[in-house]
Protein backbone atom coordinates (compact mmCIF):
# COMPACT_ATOMS: atom_id res chain seq x y z
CA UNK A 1 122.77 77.15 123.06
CA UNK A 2 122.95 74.16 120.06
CA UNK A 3 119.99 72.99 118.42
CA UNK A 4 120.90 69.81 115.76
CA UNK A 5 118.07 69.56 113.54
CA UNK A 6 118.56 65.57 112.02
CA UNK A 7 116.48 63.83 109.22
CA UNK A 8 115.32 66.85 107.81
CA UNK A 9 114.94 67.86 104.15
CA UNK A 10 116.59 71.56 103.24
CA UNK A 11 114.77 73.83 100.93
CA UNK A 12 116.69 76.70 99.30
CA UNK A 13 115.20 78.35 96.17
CA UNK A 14 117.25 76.86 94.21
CA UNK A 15 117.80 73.02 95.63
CA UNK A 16 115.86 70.64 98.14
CA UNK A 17 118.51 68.25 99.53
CA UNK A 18 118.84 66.23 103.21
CA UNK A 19 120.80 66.92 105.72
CA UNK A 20 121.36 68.00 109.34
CA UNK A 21 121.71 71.43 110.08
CA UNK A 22 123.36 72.92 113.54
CA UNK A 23 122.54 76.00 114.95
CA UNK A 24 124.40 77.41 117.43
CA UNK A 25 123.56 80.36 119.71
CA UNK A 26 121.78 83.10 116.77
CA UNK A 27 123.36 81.37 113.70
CA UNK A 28 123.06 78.58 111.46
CA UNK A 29 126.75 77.32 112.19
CA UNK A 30 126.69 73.46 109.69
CA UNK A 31 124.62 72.18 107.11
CA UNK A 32 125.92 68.81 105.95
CA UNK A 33 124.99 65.36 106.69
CA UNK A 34 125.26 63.63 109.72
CA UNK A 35 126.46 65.71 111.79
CA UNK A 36 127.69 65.13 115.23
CA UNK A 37 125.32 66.59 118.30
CA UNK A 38 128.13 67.02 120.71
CA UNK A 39 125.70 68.30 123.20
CA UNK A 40 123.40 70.22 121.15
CA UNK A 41 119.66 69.36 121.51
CA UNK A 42 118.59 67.11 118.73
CA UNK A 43 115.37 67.85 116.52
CA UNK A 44 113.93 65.14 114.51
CA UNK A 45 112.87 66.80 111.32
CA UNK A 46 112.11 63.34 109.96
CA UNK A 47 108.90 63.99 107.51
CA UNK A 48 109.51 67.50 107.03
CA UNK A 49 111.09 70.63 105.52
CA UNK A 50 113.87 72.80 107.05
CA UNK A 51 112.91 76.61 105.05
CA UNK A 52 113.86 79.64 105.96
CA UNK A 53 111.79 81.80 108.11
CA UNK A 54 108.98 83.95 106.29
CA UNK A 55 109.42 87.47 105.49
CA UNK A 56 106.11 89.67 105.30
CA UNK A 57 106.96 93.00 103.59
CA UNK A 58 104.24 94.55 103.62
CA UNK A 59 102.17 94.99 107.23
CA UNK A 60 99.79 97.60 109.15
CA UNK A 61 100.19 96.92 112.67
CA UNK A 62 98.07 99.07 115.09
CA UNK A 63 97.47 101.37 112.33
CA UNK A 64 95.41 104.69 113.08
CA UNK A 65 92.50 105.14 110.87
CA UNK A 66 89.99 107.78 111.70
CA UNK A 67 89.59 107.38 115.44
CA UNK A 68 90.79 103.43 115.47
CA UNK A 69 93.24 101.41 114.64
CA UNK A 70 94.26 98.14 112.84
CA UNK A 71 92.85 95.09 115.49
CA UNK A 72 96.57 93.35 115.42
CA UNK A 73 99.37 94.97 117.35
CA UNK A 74 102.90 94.14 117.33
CA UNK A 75 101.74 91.61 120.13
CA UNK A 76 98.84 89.83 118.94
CA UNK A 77 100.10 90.47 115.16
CA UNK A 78 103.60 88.66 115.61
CA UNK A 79 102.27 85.48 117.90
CA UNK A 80 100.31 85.39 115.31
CA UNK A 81 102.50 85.29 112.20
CA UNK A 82 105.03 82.89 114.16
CA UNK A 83 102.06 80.63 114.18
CA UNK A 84 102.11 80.55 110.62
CA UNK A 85 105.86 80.49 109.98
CA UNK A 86 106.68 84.38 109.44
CA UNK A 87 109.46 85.15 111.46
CA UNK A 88 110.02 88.81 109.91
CA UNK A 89 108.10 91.43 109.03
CA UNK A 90 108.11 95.01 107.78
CA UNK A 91 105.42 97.55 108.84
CA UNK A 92 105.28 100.90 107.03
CA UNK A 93 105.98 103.85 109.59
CA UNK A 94 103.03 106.33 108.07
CA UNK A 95 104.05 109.93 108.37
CA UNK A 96 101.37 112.29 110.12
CA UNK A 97 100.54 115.39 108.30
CA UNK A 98 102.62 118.12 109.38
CA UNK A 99 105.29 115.42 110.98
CA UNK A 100 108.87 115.14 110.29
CA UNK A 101 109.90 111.81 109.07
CA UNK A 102 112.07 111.17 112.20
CA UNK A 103 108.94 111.84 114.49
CA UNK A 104 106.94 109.58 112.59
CA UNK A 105 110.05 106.43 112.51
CA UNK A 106 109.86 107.11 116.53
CA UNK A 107 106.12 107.13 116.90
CA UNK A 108 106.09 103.58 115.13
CA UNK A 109 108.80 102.46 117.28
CA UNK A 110 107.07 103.24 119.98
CA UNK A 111 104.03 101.44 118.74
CA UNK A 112 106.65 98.40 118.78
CA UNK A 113 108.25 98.75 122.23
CA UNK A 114 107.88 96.00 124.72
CA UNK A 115 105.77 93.94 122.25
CA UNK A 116 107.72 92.41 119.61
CA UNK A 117 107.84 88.61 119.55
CA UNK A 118 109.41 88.57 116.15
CA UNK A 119 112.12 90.91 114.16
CA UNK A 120 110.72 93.49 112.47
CA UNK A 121 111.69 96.60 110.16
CA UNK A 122 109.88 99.74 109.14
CA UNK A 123 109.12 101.45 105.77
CA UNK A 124 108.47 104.87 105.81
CA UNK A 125 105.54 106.16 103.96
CA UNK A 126 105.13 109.78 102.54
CA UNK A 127 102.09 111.33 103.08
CA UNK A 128 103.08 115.50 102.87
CA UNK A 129 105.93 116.10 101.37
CA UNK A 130 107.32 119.03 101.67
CA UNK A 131 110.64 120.16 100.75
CA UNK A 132 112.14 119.72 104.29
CA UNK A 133 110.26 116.34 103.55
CA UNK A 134 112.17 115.39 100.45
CA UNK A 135 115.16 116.59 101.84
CA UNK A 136 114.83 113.74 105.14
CA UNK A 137 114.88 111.34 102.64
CA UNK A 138 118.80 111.29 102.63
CA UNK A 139 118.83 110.27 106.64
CA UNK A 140 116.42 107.18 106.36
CA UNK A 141 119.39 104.94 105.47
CA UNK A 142 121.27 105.91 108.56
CA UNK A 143 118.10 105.00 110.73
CA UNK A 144 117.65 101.41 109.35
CA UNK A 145 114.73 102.17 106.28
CA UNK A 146 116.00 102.17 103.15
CA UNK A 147 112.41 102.02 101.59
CA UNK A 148 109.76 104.43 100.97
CA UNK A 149 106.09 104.21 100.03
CA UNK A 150 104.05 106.59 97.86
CA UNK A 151 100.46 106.40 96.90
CA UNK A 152 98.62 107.34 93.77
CA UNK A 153 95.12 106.91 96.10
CA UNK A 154 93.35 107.82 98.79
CA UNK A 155 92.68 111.65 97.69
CA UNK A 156 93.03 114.20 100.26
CA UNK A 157 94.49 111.89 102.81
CA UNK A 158 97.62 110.02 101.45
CA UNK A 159 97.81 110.70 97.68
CA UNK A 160 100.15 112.18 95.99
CA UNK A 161 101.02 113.80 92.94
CA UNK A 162 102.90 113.28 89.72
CA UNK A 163 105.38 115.60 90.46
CA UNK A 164 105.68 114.84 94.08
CA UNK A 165 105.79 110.99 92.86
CA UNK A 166 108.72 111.79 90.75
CA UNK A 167 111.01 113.74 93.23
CA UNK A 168 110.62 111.12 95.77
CA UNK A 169 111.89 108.39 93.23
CA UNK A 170 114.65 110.47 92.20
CA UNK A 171 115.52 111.48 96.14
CA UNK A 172 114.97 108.13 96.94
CA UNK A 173 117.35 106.64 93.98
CA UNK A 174 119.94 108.90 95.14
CA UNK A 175 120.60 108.27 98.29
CA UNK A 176 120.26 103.66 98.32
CA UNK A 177 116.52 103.57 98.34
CA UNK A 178 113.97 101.37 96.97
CA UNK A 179 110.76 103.34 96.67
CA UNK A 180 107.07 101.56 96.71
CA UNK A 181 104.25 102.61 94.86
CA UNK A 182 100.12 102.21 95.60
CA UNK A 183 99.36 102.24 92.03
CA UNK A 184 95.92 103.43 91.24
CA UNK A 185 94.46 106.90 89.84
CA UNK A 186 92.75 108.36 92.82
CA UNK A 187 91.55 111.42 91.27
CA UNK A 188 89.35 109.31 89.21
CA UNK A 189 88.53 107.11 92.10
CA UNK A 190 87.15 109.56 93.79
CA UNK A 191 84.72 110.84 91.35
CA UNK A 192 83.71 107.00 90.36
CA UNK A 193 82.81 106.76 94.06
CA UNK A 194 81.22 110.73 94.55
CA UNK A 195 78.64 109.64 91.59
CA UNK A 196 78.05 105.72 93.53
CA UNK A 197 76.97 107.65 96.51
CA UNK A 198 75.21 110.61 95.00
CA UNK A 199 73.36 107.70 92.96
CA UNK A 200 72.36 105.82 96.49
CA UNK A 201 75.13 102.99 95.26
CA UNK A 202 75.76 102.21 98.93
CA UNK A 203 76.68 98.35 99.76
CA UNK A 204 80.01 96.88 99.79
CA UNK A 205 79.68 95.66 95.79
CA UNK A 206 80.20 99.06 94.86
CA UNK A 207 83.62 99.22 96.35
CA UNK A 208 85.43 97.61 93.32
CA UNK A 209 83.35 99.32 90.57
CA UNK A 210 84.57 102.39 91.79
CA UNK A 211 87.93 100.94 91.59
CA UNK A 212 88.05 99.64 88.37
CA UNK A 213 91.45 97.19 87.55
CA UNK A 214 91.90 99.79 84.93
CA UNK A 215 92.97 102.39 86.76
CA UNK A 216 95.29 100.71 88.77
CA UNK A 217 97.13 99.33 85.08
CA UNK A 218 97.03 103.00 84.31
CA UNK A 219 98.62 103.70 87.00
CA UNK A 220 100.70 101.08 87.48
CA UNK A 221 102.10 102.25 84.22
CA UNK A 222 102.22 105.47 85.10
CA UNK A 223 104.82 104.76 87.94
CA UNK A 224 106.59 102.79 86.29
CA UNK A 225 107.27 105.98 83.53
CA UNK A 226 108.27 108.16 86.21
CA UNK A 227 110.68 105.68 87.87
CA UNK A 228 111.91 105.14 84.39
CA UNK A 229 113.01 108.98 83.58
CA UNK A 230 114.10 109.49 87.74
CA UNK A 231 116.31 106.56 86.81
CA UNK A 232 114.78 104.68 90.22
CA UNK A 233 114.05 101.39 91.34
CA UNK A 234 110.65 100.62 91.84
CA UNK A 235 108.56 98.09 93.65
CA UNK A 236 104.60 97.83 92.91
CA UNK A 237 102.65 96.57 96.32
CA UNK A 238 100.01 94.66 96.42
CA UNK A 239 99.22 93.87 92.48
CA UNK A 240 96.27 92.78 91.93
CA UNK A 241 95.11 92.33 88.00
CA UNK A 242 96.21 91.36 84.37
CA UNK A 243 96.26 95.24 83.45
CA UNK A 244 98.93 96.36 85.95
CA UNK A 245 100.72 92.43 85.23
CA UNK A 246 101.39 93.30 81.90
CA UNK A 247 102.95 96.90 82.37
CA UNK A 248 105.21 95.26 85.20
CA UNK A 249 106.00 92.22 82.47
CA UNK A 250 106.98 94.58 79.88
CA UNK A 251 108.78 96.91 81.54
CA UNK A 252 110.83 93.88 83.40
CA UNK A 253 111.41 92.82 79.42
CA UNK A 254 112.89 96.33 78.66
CA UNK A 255 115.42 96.05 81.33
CA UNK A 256 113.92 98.47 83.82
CA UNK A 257 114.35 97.74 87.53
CA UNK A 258 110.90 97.34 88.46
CA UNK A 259 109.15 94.41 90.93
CA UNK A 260 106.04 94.06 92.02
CA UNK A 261 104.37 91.61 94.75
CA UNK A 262 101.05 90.28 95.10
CA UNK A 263 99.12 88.74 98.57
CA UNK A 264 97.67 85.49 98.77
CA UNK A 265 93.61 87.13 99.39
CA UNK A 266 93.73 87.94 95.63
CA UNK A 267 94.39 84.54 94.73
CA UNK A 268 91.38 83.87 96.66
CA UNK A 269 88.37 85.74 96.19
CA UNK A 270 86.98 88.06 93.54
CA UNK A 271 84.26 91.27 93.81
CA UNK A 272 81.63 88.54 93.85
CA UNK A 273 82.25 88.08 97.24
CA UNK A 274 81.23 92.16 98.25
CA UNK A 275 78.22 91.18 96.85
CA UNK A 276 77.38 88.35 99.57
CA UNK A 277 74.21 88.68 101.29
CA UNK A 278 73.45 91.19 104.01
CA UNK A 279 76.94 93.00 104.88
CA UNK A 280 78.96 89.98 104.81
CA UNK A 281 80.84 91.96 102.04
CA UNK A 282 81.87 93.99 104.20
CA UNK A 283 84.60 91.73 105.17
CA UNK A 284 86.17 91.50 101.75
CA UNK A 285 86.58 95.07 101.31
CA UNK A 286 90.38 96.02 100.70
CA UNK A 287 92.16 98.19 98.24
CA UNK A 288 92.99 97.74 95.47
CA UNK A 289 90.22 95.61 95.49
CA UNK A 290 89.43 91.94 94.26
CA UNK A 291 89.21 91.49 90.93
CA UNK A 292 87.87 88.47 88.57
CA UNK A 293 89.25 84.58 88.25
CA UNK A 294 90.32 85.97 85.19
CA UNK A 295 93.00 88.43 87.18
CA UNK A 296 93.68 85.56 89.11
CA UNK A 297 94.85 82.88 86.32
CA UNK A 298 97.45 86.41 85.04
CA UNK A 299 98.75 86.49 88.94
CA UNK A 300 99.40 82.62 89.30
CA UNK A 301 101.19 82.94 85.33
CA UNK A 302 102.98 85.86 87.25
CA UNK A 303 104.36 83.98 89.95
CA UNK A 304 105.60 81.12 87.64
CA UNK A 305 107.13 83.43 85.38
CA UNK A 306 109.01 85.57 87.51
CA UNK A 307 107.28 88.93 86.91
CA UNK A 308 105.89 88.69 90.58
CA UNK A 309 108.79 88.56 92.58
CA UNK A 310 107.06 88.66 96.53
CA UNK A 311 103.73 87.20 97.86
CA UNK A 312 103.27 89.31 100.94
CA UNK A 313 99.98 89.79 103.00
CA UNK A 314 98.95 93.80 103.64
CA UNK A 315 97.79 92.67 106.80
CA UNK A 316 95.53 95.38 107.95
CA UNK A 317 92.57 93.70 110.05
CA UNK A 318 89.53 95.40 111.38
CA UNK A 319 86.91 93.73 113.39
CA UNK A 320 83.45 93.17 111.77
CA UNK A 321 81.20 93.87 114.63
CA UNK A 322 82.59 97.23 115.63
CA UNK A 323 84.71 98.80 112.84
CA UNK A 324 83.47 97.17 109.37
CA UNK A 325 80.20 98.12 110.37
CA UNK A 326 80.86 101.76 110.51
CA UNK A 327 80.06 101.53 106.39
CA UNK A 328 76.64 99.87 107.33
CA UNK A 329 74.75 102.55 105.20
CA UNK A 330 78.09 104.11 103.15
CA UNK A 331 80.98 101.49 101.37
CA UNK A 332 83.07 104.45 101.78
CA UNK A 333 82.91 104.68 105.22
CA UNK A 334 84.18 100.75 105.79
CA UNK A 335 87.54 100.24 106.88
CA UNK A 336 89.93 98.88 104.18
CA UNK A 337 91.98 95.52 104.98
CA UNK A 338 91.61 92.07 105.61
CA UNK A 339 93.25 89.57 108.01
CA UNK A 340 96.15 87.74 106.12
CA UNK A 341 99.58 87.18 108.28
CA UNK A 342 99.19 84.25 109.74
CA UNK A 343 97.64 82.50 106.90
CA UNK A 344 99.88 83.34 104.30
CA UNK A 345 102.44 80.54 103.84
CA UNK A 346 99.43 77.59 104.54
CA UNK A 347 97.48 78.96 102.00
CA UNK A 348 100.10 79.48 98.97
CA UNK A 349 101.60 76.42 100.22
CA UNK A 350 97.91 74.73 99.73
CA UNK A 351 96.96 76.57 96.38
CA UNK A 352 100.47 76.88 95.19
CA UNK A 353 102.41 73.41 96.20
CA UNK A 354 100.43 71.07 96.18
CA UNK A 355 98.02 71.83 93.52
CA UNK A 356 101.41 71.80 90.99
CA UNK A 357 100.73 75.59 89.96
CA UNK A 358 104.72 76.37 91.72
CA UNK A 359 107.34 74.32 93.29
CA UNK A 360 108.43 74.32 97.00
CA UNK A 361 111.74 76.40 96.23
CA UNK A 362 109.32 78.84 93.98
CA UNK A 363 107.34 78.99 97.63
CA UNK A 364 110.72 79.77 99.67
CA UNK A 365 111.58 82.40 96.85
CA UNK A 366 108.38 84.27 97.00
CA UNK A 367 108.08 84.15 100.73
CA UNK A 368 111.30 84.72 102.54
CA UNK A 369 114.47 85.20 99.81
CA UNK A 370 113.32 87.59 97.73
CA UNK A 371 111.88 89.55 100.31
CA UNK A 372 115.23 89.70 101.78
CA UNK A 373 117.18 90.95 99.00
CA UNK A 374 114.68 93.44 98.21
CA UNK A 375 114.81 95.05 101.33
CA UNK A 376 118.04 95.22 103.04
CA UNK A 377 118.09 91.87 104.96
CA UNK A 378 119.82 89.33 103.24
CA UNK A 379 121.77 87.02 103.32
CA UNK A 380 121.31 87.29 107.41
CA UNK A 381 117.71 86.32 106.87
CA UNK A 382 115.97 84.81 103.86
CA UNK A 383 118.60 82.03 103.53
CA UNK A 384 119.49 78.76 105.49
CA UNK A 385 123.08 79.20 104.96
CA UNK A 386 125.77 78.87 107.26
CA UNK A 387 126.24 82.19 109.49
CA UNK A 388 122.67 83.45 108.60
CA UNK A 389 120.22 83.65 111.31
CA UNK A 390 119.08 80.84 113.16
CA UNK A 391 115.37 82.02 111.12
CA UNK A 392 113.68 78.11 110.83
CA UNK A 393 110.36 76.91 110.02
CA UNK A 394 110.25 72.74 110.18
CA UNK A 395 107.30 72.25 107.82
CA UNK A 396 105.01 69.96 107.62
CA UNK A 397 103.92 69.04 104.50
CA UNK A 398 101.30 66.86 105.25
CA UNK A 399 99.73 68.66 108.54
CA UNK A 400 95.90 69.89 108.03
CA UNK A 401 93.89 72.48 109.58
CA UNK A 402 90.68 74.03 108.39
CA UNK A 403 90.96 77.72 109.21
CA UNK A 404 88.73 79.62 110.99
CA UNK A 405 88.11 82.73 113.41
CA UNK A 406 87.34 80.36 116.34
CA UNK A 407 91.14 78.89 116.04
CA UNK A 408 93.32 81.75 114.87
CA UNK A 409 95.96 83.90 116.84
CA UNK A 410 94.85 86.90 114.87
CA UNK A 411 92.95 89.45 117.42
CA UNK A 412 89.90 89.93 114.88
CA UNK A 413 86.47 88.30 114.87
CA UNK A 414 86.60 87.00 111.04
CA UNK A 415 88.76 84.90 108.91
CA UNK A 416 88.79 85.76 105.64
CA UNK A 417 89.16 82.36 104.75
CA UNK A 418 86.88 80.57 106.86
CA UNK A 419 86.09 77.01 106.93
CA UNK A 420 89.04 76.59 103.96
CA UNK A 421 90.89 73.26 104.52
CA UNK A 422 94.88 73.54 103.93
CA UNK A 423 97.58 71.31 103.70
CA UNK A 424 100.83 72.12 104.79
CA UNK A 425 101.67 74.20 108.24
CA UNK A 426 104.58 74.76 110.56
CA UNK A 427 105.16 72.02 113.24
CA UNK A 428 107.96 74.23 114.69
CA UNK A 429 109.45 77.55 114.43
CA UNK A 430 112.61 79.35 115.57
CA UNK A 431 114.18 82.83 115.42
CA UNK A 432 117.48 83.67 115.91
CA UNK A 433 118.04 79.68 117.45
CA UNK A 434 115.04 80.28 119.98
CA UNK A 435 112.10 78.19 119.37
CA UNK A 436 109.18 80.06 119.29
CA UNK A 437 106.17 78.34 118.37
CA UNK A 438 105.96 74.08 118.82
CA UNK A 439 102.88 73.17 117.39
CA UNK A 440 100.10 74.52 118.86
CA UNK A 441 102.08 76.35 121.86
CA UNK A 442 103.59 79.54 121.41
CA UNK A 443 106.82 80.07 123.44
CA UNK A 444 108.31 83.26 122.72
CA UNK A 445 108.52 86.24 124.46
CA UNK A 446 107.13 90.13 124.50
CA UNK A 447 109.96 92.36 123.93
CA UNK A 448 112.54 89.46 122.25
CA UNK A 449 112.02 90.89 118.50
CA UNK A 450 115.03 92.64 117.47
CA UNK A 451 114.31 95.95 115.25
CA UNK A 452 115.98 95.01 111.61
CA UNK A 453 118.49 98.16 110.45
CA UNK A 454 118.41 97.29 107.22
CA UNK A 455 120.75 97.82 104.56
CA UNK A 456 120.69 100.61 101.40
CA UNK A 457 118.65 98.46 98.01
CA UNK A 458 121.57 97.40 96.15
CA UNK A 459 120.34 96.14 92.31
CA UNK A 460 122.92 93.65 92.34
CA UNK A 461 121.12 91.64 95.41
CA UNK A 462 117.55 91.65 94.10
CA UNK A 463 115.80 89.15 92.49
């Protein structure tokens, strides 16, 4: 199968240029001008971008979580993110107390089977480590992950400790892989949040003062100390304030091989909005949490200046009605996540674009290249290069919709950015030379996403 895509306008990270670009069968096969269609069926990409396909890093599909489980499945969560132009994602594979690492890789899979609509990849995230543990770190390449996650939160359930923190970075380094780090001092959290209750401090506003943006710089710091002795690579998810910015900024300044991403909902929205009247708040609540316009201003200065290398979405909806409502009387007892992945690219492209605060090959670095050479996956995705996949989003840079729960793919009852009018949206996507979503029509298939077997973090690739 030939697709000619003619008229259009290419957008690399480091050039925007026209030209006609042929795919045939999976791969891009010609990017020049005029090309000949010779049979291929011709797409006129008059009016619009050709980028690369989106790459989400950072996901929670159908994610267990005290008796339920994320509302978006590797169903509902890909259509989805095709509808907004993400045509990759990686989902962390969470490891079950008790579990091997292999068992919890296959339970995940399994959680993927028969579903996928998009490619997809897994991280795997450490939640007991024990030696045998630490020792299954060396296999993960061989299966396809060549990234871990650790967190410094969630006492009791996933945190972990200093010393645990530093033998998985220096396991991880060993053996080609990039490890991830939660960054915020949970033992503290959770005495900030035993006092909030014991004081009757109940209601969603409470949820960021007991999760202060200084404890996650202090901890941000912290990992980045340890990964600096373990001589590792290390990647900071979901950044959210100046505090953890600046350790990230200076430690990039020193040399160290640190990045850090942040997700769009923090350009967004601060703790004001847990304070909204009645439970609304509720819907906001995510950690690390919001923080103050303040934060915000440091994370767009971030993104211009390189010290954020990823905007990805920690996708991890849960329905209003029947799951955020389980902290009705408790803040600690609310799920925490929001609804992101198939808003993400309208709504940097909106507040990033075309308000002037980055250009459109900033946008294609933050959302799909760098994520690929992070993580194993480029230059087969990330790129619009010849022999890459056939990974296209034909943008248009003009198209408006106001977003809301009524109109999204997303299988939750909220939008966290309801009634928000964006500019910019996919008119068409493909993956792997299949077009999968044209317009408002999705027209791929359950069971066509191809598990990504990634390759070992090499220094010299990343950003």
């Amino acid at each position: 199968m030939r697709t000619l895509f003619k008229h259009g306008t290419v957008v690399t990270p480091d050039k925007t240029f026209p030209a006609d670009l042929l795919v045939d069968g999976e791969r891009i096969a010609a990017i020049a001008p005029d090309l000949p269609a010779d049979g291929a069926t011709v797409v006129d990409g008059g009016g619009t971008y050709l980028l690369p396909g989106g790459i989400d890093v950072h996901t929670h599909l159908d994610m267990p979580l005290n008796g339920i489980a994320s509302a978006d499945d590797f169903h509902s969560g890909h259509v989805a993110a095709a509808f907004g132009g993400t045509t990759s994602h990686i989902d962390f594979a969470i490891q079950p107390k008790g579990a091997a690492l292999r068992e919890a890789l296959d339970l995940w899979h399994e959680r993927a089977r028969g579903k996928a609509c998009i490619d997809y990849g897994f991280h795997m995230t450490i939640a007991d480590p024990t030696p045998a543990v630490l020792r299954e770190i060396a296999r993960l390449p061989e299966w396809g992950v060549p990234s871990v996650k650790v967190l410094m939160a969630y006492k009791g359930r996933l945190q972990v400790d200093d010393a645990t923190l530093f033998a998985v970075l220096r396991e991880a380094a060993r053996h080609g892989l990039l490890t991830m780090v939660h960054c915020e001092n949970g033992d503290v959290i959770e005495i900030l949040t035993r006092e909030a209750v014991a004081a009757g401090n109940l209601g969603p506003k409470f949820h960021p003062l007991t999760r202060p943006a200084e404890l996650e710089g202090e901890a941000t710091g912290r990992a980045i100390a340890l990964a600096a002795v373990a001589a590792a690579p290390v990647y900071i998810v979901h950044l959210t304030c100046d505090l953890a910015l600046q350790q990230v900024r200076g430690a990039r300044a020193r040399g160290q091989h640190v990045w850090a991403e942040t997700c769009p909902q923090y350009f967004f929205f601060t703790a004001d909005d847990l304070d909204r009247p009645g439970f609304e708040g509720a819907k906001f609540v995510c950690s690390p949490p919001f923080r103050t316009t303040r934060d915000q201003e440091a994370l767009w200065e971030g993104v211009r200046d390189g010290t954020l290398s990823v905007v990805s979405t920690d996708h991890c909806p849960f329905n209003f009605a029947t799951e955020k409502v389980r902290g009705r009387d408790d803040f600690t007892k609310i799920p925490n996540g929001v609804p992101v992945i198939e808003d993400r690219l309208s709504v940097l492209h909106d507040a990033g674009v075309v308000a002037g605060r980055i250009s459109l090959n900033r946008f294609v670095e933050l959302t799909a290249t760098n994520p690929a050479r992070l993580f194993g996956l480029y230059p087969r995705k990330g790129a619009l290069a010849v022999g890459a996949d056939a990974d296209i989003v034909l943008w248009d840079p003009k198209r408006e919709r106001t977003l809301s729960a009524r109109t999204h793919h997303m299988r939750v009852d909220y939008n966290l950015f309801e009634g928000m009018t964006v500019r910019g949206a996919p008119a068409g996507v493909w993956l792997r030379g299949r077009q999968i979503v044209d317009g408002d029509r999705f027209l791929g298939q359950p069971g066509t996403g191809q598990f990504l077997h990634r390759d070992r973090f090499a220094v010299e690739l990343a950003p």
